[in-house]
N, C-alpha and C. Protein backbone atom coordinates (compact mmCIF):
# COMPACT_ATOMS: atom_id res chain seq x y z
N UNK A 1 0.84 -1.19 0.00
CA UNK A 1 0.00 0.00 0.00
C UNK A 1 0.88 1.24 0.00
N UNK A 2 0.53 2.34 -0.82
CA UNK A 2 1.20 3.59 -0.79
C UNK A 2 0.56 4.57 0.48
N UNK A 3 1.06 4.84 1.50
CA UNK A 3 0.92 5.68 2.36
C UNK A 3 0.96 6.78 2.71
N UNK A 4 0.35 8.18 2.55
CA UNK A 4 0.10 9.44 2.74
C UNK A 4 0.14 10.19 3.79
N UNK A 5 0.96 10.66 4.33
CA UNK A 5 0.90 11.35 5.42
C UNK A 5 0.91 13.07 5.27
N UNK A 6 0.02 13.12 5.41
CA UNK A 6 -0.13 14.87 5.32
C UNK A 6 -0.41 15.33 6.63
N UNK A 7 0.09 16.15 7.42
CA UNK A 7 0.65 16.86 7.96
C UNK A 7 0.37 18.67 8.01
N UNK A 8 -0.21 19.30 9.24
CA UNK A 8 0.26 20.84 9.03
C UNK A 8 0.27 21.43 10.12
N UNK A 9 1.46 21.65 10.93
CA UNK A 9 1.76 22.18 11.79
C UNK A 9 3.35 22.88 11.47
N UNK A 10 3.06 24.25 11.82
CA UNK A 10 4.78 24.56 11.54
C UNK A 10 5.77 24.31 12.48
N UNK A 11 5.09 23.81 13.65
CA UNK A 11 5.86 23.33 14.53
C UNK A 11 6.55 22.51 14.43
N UNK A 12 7.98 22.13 14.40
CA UNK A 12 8.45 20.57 13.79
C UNK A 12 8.72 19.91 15.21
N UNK A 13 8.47 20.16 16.24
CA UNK A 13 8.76 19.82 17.41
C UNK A 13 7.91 19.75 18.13
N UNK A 14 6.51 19.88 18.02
CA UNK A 14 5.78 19.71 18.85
C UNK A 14 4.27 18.71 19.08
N UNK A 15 3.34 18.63 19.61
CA UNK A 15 2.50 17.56 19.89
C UNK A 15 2.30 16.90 18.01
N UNK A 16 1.70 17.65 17.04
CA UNK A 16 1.23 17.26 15.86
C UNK A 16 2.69 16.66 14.85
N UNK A 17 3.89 16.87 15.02
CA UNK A 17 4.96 16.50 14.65
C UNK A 17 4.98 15.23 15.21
N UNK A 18 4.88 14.65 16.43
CA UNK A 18 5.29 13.61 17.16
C UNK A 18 4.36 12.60 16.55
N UNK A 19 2.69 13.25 16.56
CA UNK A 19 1.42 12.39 16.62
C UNK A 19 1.95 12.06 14.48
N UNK A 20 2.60 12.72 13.62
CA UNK A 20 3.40 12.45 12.64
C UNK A 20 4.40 11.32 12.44
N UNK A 21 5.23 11.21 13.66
CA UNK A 21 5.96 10.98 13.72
C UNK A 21 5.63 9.07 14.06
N UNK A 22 4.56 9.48 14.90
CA UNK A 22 4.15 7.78 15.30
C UNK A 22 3.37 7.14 14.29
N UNK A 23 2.59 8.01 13.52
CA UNK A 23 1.96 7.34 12.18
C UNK A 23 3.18 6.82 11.00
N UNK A 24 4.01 7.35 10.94
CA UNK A 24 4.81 7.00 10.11
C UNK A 24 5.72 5.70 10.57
N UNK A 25 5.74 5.41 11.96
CA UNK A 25 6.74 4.85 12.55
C UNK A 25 5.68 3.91 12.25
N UNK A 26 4.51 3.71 12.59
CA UNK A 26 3.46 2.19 12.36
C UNK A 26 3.48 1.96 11.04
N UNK A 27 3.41 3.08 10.29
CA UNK A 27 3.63 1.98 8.59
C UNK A 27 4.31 1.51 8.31
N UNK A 28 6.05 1.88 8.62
CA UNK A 28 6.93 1.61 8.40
C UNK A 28 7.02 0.38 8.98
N UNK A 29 6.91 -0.10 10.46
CA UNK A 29 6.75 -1.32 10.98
C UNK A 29 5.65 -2.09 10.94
N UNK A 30 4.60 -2.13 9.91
CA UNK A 30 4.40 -3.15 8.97
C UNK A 30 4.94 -3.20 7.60
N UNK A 31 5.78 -2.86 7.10
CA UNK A 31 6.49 -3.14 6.25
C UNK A 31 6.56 -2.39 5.27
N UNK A 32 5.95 -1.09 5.51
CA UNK A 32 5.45 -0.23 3.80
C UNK A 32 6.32 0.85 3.86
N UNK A 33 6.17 1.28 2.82
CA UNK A 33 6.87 2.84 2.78
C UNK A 33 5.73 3.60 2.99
N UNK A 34 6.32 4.98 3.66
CA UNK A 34 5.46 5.95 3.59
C UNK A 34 5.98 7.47 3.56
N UNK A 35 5.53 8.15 2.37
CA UNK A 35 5.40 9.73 2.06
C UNK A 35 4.88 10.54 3.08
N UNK A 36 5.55 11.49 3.51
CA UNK A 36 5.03 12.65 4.36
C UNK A 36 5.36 13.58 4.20
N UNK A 37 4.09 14.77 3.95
CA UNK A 37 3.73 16.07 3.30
C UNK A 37 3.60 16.90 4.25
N UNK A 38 3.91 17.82 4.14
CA UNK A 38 3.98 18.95 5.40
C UNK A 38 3.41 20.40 4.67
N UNK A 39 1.99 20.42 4.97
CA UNK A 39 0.78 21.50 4.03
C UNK A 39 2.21 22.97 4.12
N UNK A 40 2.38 22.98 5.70
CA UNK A 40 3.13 24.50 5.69
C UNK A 40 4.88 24.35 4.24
N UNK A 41 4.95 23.48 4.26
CA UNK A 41 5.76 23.18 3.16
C UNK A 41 5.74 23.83 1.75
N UNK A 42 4.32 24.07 1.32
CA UNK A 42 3.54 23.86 -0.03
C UNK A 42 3.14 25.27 0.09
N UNK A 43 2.61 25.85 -0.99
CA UNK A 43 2.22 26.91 -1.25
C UNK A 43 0.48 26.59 -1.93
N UNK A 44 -0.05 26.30 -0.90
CA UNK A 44 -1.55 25.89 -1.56
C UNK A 44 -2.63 26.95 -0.67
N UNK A 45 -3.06 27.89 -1.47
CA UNK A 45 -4.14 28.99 -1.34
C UNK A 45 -5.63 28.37 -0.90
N UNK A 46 -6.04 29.73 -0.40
CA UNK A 46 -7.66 29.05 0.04
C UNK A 46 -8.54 28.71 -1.55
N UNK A 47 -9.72 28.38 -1.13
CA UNK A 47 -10.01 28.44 -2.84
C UNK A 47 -10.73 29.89 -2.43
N UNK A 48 -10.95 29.88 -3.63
CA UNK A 48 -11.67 31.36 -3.64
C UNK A 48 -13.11 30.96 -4.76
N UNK A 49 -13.69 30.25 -4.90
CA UNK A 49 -14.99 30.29 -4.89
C UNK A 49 -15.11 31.15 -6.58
N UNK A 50 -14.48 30.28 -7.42
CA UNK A 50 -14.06 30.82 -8.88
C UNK A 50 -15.90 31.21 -9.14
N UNK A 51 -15.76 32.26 -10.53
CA UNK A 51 -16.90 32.46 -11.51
C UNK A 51 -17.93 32.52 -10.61
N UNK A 52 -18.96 31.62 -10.63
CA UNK A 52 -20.53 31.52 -10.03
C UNK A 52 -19.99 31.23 -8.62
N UNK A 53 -19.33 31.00 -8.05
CA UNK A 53 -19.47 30.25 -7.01
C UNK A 53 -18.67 28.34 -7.19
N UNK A 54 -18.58 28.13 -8.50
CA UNK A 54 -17.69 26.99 -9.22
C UNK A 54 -17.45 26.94 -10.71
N UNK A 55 -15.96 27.33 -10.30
CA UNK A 55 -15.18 27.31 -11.48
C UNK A 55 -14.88 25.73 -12.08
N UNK A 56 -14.40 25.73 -12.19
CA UNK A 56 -13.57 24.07 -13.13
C UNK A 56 -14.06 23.43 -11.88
N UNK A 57 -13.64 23.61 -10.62
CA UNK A 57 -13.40 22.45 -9.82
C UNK A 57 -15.09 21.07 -9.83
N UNK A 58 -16.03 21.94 -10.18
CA UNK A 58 -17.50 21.34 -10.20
C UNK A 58 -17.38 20.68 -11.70
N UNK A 59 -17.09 21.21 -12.44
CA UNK A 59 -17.36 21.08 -13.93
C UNK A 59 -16.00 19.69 -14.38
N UNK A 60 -15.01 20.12 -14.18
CA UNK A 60 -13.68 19.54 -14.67
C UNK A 60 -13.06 18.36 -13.39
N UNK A 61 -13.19 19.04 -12.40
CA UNK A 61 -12.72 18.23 -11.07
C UNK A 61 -11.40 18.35 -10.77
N UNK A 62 -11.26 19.80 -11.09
CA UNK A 62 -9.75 20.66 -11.19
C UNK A 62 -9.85 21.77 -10.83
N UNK A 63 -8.92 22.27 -10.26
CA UNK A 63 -9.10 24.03 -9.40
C UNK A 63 -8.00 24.46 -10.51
N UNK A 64 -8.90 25.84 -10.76
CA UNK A 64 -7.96 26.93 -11.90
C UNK A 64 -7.51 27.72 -11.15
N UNK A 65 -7.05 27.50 -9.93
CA UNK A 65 -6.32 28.37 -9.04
C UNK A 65 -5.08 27.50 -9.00
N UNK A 66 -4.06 28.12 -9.41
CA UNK A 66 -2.83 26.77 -10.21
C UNK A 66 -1.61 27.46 -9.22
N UNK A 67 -1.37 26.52 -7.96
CA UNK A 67 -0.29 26.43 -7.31
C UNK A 67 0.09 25.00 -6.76
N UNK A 68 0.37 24.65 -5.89
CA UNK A 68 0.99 23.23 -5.00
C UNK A 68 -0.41 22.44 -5.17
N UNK A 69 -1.54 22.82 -5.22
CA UNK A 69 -2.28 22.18 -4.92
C UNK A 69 -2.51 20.89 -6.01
N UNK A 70 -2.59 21.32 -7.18
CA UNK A 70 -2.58 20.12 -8.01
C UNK A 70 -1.95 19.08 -7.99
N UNK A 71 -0.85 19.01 -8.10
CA UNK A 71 0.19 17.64 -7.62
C UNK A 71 0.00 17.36 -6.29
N UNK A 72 -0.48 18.32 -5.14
CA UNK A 72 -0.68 17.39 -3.93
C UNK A 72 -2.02 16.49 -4.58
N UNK A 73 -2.83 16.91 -5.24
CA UNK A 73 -4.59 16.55 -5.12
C UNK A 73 -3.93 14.98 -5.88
N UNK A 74 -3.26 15.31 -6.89
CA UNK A 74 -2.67 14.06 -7.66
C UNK A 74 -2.26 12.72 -7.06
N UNK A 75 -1.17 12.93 -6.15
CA UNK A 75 -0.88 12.43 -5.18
C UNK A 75 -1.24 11.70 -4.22
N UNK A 76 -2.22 12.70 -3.55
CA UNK A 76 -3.69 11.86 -2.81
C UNK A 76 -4.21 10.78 -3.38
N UNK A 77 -4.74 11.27 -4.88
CA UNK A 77 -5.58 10.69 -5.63
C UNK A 77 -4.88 8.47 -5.77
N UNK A 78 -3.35 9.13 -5.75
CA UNK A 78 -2.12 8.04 -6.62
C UNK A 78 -2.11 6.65 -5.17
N UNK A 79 -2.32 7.29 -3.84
CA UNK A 79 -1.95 6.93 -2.96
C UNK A 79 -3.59 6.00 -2.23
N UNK A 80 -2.88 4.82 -1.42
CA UNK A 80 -3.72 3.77 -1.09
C UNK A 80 -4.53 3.90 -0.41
N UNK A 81 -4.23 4.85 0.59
CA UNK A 81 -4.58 5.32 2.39
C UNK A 81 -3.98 6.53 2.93
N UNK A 82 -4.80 7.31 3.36
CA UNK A 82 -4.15 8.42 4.13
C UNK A 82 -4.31 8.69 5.43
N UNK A 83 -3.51 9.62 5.45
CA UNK A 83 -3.05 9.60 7.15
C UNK A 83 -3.54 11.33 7.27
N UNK A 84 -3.86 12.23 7.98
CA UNK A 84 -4.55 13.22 7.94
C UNK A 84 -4.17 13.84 9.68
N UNK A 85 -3.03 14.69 9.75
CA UNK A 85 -2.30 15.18 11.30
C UNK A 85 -2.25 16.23 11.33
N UNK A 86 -3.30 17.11 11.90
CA UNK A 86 -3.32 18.37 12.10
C UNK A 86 -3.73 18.92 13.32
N UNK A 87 -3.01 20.53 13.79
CA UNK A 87 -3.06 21.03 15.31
C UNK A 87 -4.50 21.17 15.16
N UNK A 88 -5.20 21.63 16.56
CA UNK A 88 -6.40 21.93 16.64
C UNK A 88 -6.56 23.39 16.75
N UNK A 89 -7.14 24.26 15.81
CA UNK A 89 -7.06 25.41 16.16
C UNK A 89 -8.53 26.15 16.29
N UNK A 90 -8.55 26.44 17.85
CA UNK A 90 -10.60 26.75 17.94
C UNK A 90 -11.00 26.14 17.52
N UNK A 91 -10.82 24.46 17.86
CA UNK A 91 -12.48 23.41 17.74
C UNK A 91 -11.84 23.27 16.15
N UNK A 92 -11.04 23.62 14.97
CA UNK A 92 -10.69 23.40 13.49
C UNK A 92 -10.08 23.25 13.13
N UNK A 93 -9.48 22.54 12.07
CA UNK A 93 -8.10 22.29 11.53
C UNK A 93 -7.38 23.26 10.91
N UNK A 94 -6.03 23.35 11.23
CA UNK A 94 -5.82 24.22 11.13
C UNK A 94 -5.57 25.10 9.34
N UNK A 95 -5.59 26.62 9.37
CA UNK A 95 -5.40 27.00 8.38
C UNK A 95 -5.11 26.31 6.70
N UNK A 96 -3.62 26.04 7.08
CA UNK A 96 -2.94 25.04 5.58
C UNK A 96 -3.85 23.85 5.87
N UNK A 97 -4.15 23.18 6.68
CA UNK A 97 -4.76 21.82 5.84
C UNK A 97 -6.61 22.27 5.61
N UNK A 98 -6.97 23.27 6.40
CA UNK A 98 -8.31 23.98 5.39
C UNK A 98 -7.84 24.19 4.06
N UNK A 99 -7.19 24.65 3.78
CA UNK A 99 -7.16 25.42 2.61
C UNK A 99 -6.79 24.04 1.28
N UNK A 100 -6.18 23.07 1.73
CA UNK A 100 -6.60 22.35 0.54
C UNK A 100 -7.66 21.01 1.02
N UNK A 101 -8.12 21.16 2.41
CA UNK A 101 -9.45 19.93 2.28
C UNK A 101 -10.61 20.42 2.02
N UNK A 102 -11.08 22.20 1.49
CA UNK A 102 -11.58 22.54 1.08
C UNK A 102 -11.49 22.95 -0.27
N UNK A 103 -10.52 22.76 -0.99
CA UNK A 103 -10.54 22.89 -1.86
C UNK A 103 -10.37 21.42 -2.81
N UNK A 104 -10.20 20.49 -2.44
CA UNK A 104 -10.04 18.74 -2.41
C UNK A 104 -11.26 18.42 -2.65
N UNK A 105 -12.27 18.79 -1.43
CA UNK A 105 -13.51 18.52 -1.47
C UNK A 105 -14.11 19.15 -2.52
N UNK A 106 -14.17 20.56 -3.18
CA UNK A 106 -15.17 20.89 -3.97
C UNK A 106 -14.44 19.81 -5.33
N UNK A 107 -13.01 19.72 -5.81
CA UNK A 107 -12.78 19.28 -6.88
C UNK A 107 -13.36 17.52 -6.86
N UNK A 108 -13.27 16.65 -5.54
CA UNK A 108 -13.29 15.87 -5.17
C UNK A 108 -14.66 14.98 -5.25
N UNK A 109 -15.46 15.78 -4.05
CA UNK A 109 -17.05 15.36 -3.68
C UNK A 109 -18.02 15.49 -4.83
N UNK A 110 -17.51 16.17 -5.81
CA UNK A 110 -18.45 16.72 -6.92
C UNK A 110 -18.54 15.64 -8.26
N UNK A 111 -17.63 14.68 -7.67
CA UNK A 111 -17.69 13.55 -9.33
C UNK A 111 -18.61 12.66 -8.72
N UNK A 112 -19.41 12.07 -9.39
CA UNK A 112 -20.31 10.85 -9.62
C UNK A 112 -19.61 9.63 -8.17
N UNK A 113 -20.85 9.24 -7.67
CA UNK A 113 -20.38 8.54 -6.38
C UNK A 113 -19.59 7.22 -7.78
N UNK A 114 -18.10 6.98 -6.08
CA UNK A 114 -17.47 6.05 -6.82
C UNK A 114 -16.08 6.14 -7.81
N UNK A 115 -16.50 7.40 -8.21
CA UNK A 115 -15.22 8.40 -9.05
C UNK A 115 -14.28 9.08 -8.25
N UNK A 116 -14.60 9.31 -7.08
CA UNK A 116 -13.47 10.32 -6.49
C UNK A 116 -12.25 9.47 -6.38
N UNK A 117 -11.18 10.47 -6.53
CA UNK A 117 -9.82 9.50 -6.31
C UNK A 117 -9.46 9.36 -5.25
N UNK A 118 -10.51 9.24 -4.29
CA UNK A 118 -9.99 8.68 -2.86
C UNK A 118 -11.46 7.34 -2.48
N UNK A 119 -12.07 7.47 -3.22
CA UNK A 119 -13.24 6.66 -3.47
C UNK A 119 -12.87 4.97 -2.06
N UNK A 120 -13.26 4.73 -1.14
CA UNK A 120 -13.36 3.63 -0.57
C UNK A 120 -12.20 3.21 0.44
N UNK A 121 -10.93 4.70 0.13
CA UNK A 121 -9.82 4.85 0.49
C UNK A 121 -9.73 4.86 1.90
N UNK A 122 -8.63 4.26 2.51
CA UNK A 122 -8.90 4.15 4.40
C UNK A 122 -8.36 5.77 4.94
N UNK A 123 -8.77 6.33 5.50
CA UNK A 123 -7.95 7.49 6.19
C UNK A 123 -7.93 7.35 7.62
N UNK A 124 -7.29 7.85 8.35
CA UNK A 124 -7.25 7.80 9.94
C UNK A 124 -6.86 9.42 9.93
N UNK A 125 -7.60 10.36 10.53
CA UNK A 125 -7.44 11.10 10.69
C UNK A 125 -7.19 12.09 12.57
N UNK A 126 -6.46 12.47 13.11
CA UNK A 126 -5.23 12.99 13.65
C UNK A 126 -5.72 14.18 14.07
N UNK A 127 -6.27 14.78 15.55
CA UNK A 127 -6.37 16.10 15.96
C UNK A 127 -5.59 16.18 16.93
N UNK A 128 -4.40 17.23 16.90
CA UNK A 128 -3.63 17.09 18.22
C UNK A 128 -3.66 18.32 18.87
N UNK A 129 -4.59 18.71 20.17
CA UNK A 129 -4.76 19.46 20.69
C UNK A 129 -3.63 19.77 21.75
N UNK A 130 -2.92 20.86 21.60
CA UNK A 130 -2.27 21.34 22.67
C UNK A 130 -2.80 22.38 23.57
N UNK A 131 -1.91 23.52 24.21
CA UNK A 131 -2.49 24.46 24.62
C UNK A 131 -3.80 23.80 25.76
N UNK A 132 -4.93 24.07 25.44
CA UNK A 132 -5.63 24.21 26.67
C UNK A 132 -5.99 22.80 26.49
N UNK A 133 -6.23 22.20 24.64
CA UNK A 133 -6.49 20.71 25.12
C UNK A 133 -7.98 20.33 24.14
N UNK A 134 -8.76 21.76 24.34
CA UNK A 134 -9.94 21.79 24.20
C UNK A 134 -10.03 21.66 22.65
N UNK A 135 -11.49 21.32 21.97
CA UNK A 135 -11.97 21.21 20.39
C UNK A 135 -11.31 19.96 19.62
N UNK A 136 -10.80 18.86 20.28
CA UNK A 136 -10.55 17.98 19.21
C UNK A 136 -12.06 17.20 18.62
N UNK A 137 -12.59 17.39 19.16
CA UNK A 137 -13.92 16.48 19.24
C UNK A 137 -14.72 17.35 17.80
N UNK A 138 -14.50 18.37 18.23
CA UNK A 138 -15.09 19.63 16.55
C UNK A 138 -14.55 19.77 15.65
N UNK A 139 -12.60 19.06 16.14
CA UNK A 139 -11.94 18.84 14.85
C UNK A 139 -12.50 17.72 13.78
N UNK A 140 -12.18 16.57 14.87
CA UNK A 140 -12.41 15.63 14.25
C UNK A 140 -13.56 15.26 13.58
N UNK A 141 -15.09 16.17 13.66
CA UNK A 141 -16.27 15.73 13.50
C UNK A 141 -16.00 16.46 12.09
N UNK A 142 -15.30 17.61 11.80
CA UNK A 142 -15.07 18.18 10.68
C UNK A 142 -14.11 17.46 9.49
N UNK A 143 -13.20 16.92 10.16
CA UNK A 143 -12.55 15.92 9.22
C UNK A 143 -13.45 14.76 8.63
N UNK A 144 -14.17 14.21 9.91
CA UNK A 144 -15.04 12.88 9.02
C UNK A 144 -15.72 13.33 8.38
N UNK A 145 -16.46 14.63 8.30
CA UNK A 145 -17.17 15.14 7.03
C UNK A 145 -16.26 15.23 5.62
N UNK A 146 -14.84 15.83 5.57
CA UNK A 146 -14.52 15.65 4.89
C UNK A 146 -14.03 14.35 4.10
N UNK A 147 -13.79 13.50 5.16
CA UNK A 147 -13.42 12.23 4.36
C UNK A 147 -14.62 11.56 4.05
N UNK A 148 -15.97 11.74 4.43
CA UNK A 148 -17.34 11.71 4.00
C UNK A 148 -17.53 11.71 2.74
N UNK A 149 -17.61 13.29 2.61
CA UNK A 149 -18.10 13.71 1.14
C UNK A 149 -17.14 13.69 0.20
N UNK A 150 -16.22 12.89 0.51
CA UNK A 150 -14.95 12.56 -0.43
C UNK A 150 -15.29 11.21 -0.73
N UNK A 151 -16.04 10.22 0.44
CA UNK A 151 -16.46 9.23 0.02
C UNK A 151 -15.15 7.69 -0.26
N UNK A 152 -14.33 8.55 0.80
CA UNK A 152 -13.24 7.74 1.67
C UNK A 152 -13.84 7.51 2.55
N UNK A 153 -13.12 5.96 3.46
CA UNK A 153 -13.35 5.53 4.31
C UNK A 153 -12.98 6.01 5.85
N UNK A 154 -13.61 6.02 6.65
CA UNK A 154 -12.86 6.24 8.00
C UNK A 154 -12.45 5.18 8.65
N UNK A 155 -10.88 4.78 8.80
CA UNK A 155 -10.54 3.84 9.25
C UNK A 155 -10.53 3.97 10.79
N UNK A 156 -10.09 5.51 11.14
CA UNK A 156 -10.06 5.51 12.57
C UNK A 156 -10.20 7.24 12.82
N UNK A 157 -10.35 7.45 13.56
CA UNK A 157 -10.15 8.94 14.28
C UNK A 157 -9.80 9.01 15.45
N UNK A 158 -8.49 9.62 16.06
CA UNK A 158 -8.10 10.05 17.11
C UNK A 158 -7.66 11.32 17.36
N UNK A 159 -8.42 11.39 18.93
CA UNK A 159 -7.90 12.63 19.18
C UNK A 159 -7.24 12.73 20.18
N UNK A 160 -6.00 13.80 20.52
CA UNK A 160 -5.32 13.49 21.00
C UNK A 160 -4.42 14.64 21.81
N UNK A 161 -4.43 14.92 22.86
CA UNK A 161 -3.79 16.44 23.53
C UNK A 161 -2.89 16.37 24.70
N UNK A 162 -1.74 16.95 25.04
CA UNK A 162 -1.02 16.68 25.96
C UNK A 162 -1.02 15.50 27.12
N UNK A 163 -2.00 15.88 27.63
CA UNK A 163 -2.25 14.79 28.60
C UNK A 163 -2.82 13.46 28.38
N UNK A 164 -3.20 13.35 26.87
CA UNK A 164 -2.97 11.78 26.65
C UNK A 164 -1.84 11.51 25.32
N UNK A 165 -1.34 12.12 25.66
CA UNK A 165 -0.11 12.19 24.27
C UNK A 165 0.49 10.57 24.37
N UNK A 166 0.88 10.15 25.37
CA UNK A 166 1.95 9.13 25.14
C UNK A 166 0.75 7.77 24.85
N UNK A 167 -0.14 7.41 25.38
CA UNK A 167 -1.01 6.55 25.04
C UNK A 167 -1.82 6.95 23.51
N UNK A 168 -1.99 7.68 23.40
CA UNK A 168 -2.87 7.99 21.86
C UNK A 168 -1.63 7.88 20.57
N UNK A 169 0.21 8.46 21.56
CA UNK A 169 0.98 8.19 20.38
C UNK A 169 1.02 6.82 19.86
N UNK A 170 0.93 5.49 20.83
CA UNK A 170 0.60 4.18 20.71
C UNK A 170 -0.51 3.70 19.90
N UNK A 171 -1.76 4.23 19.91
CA UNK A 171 -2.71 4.29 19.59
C UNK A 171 -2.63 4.54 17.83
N UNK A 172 -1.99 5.72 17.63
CA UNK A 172 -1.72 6.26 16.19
C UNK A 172 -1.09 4.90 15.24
N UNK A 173 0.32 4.79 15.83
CA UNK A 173 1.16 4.06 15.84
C UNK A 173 0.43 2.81 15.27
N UNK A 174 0.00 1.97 16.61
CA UNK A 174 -0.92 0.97 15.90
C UNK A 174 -2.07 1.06 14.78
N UNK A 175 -3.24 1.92 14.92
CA UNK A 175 -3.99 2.08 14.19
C UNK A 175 -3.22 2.52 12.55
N UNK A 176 -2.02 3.15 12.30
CA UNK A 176 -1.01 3.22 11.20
C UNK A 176 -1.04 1.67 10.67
N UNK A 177 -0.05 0.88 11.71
CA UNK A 177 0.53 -0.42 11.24
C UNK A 177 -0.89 -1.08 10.84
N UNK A 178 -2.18 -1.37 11.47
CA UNK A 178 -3.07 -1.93 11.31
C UNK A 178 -3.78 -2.10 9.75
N UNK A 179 -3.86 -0.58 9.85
CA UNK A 179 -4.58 0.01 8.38
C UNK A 179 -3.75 -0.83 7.46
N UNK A 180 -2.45 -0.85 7.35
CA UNK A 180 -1.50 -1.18 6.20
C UNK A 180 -1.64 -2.58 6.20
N UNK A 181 -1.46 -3.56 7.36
CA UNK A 181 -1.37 -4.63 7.94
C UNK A 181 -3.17 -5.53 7.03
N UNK A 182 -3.86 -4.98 7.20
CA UNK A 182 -5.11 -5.09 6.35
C UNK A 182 -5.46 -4.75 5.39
N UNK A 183 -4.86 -4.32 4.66
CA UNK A 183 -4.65 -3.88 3.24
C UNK A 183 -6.29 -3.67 3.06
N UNK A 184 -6.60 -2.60 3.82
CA UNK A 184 -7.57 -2.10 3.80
C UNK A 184 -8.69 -1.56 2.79
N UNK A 185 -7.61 -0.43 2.12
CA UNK A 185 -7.58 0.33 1.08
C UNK A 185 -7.99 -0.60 -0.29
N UNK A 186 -7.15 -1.85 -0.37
CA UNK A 186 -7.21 -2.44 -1.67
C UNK A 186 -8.96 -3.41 -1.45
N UNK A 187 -9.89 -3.43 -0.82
CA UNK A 187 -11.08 -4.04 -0.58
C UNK A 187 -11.90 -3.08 -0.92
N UNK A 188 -12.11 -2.13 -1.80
CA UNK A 188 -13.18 -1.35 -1.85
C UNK A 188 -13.95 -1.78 -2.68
């Protein structure tokens, strides 16, 4: 299985780096390789809501807003299972990974059920609350929408904040190796 790890925290050292750090360490110890993308890396814009309200992305299943985002969307599309690790910011994910799971989704959710290129795909998606701790629960309810109307699978959701950091990093970790370990992705 090809493995996706996207990532957006500019922090490289802190809770959402680590909760990174253990997803990658479980794929790897079931045996796979795995890619990891770091949104603050990339130069991918909000969408901006082309023409009517949808430009290409409804019509074509392509954003005419032409930066990083295309080859990430590609990518996604290329890849078995994803991995989805982002800080919690006010109850939401943060900034960079809004800006292309909203823009993913309009190019994405809009093809014929079955067509999307993440279509049946496993994701485990990753809220790592620091700071006070609070909103993973509003993160995460926002991510399964997105991996919803993308019409990917939810393999798992965790959330996860200082004070359960070292048990949920286990948690990641396994639920990583598992996903791969079940070749999940390839049963759709």
């Amino acid at each position: 299985m090809k493995i996706l790890i996207l990532s957006s925290s500019p922090n490289k050292d802190g809770l959402t780096a680590a909760c990174t750090a253990a997803a990658a360490d479980g794929v790897q110890s079931a045996g796979n390789d795995v890619t990891q993308i770091s949104f603050n890396d990339l130069k991918i814009g909000k969408c901006k809501a082309c023409d009517n309200g949808w430009g290409t992305c409804h019509s074509e299943h392509t954003c005419q807003e032409i930066d990083d985002f295309q080859e990430l969307q590609n990518r996604v599309n290329r890849a078995d299972g994803l991995i989805l690790v982002t800080p919690v910011y006010w109850g939401e994910m943060s900034e960079s990974a809004k800006a292309f799971t909203d823009r993913f989704r309009r190019c994405e959710a809009t093809r014929a059920r079955g067509d999307s290129g993440v279509y049946g795909k496993p994701v485990i998606a990753v809220a790592a609350a620091g700071g006070s701790g609070g909103g993973m629960i509003t993160c995460l309810a926002s991510m399964e929408r997105w991996i919803q109307h993308n019409t990917a699978r939810v393999f798992d959701l965790i959330p996860v904040n200082r004070w359960s950091r070292e048990y949920k990093l286990a948690a990641i970790r396994e639920a990583a190796s598992t996903m791969v370990r079940e070749g999940f992705g390839e049963n759709r």
